[in-house]
Protein backbone atom coordinates (compact mmCIF):
# COMPACT_ATOMS: atom_id res chain seq x y z
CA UNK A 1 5.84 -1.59 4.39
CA UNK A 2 8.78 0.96 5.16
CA UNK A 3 9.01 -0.59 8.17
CA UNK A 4 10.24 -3.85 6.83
CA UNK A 5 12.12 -1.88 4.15
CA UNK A 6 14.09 -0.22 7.10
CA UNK A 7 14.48 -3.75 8.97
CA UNK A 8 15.82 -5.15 5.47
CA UNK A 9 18.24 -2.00 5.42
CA UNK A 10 19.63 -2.61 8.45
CA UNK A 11 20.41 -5.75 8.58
CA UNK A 12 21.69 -5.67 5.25
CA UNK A 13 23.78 -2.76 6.45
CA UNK A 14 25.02 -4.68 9.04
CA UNK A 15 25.85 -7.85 7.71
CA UNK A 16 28.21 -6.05 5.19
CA UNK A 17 29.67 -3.90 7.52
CA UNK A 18 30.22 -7.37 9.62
CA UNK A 19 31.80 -8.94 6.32
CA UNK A 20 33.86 -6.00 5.98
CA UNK A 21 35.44 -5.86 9.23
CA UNK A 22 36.50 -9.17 9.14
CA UNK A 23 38.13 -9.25 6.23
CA UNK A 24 39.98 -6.06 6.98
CA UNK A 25 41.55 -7.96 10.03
CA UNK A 26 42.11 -11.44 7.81
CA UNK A 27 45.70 -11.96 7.05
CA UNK A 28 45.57 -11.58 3.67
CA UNK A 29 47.61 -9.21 1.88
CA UNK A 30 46.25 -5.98 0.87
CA UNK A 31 45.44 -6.42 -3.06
CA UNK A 32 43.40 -9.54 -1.75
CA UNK A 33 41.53 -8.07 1.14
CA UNK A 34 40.36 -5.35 -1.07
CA UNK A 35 39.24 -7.62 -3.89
CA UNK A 36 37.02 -9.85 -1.21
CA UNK A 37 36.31 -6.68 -0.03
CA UNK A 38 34.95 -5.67 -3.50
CA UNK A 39 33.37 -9.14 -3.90
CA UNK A 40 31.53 -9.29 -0.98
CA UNK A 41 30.08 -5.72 -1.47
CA UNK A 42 28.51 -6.88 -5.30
CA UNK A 43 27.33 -9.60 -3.88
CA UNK A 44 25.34 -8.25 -0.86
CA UNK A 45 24.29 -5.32 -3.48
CA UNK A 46 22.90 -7.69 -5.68
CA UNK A 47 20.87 -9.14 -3.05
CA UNK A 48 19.84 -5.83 -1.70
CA UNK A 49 18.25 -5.42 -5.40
CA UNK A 50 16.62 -8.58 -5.47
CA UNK A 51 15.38 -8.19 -2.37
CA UNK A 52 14.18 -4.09 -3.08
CA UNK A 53 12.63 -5.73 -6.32
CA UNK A 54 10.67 -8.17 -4.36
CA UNK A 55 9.05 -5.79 -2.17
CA UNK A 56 8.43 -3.56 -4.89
CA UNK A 57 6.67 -5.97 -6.55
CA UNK A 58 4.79 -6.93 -3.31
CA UNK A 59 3.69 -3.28 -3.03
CA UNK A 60 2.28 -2.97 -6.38
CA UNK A 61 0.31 -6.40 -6.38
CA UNK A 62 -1.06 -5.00 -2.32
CA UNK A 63 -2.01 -1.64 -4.31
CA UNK A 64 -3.74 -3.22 -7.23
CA UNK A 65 -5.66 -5.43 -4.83
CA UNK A 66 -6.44 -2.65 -2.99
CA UNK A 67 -7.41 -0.41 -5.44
CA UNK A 68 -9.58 -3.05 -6.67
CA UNK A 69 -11.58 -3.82 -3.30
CA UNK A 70 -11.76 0.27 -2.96
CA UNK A 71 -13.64 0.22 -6.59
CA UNK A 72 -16.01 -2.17 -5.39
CA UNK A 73 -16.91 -1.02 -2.29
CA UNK A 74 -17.56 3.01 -3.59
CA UNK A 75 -19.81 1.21 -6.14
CA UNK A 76 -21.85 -0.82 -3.68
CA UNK A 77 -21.62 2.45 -1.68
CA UNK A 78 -23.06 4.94 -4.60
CA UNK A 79 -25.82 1.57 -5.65
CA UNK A 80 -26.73 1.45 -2.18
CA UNK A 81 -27.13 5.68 -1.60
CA UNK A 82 -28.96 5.91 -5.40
CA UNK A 83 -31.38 3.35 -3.96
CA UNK A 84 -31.61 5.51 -0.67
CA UNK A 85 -32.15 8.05 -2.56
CA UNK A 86 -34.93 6.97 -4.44
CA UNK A 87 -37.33 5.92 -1.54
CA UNK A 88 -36.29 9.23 0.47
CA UNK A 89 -37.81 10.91 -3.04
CA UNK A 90 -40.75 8.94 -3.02
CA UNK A 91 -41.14 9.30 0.42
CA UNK A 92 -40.91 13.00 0.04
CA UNK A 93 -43.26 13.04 -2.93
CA UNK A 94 -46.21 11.61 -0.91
CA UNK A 95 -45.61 13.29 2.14
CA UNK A 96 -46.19 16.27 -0.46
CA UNK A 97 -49.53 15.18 -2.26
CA UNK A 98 -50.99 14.32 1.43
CA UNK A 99 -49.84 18.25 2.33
CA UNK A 100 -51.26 19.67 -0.62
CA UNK A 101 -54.33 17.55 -0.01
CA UNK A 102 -54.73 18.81 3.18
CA UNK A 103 -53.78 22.99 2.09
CA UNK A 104 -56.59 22.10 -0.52
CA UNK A 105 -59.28 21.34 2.27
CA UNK A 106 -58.18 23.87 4.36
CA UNK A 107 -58.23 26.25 1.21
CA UNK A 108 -62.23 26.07 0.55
């Protein structure tokens, strides 16, 4: 994602700078070189918003999604270990009873 926010920088960057040199060497006089000037700066700012806004929405929809499939997958995760955990238990608890068993016979 910053990636593409740098790439969107740049070229918006570079397209005003572009815009801006060329209107500096327009002959135009100087009141109406500065006011394209001034135009074409709002106008490339506004679409540097719009475009900021966009991604910024595209990162927060990305993050909800992710945060969602995260959720999901730590809960199958913790269903699946719980169940693990159970039959390791129950394993366990017979491997006990058959130990005690045998302690017993060995006992008398």
């Amino acid at each position: 994602m910053a990636k593409t926010g740098n790439i969107l920088l740049g070229l918006a960057a570079g397209a005003a700078i572009g815009v801006g040199l060329g209107i500096l060497f327009a002959p135009d006089k100087g009141k109406v070189t500065r006011e394209k000037i001034k135009d074409s700066v709002s106008d490339k700012a506004e679409k540097l918003k719009e475009q900021l806004d966009r991604l910024t929405e595209n990162v927060k929809e990305k993050s909800a999604e992710l945060k969602g499939s995260l959720e999901e997958k730590v809960d199958t995760l913790l269903s699946k270990s719980s169940y693990k955990a159970e039959d390791v238990i129950t394993f366990l608890e017979k491997k006990l009873a058959t130990l005690k068993a045998a302690n017993a016979k060995l006992q008398k």
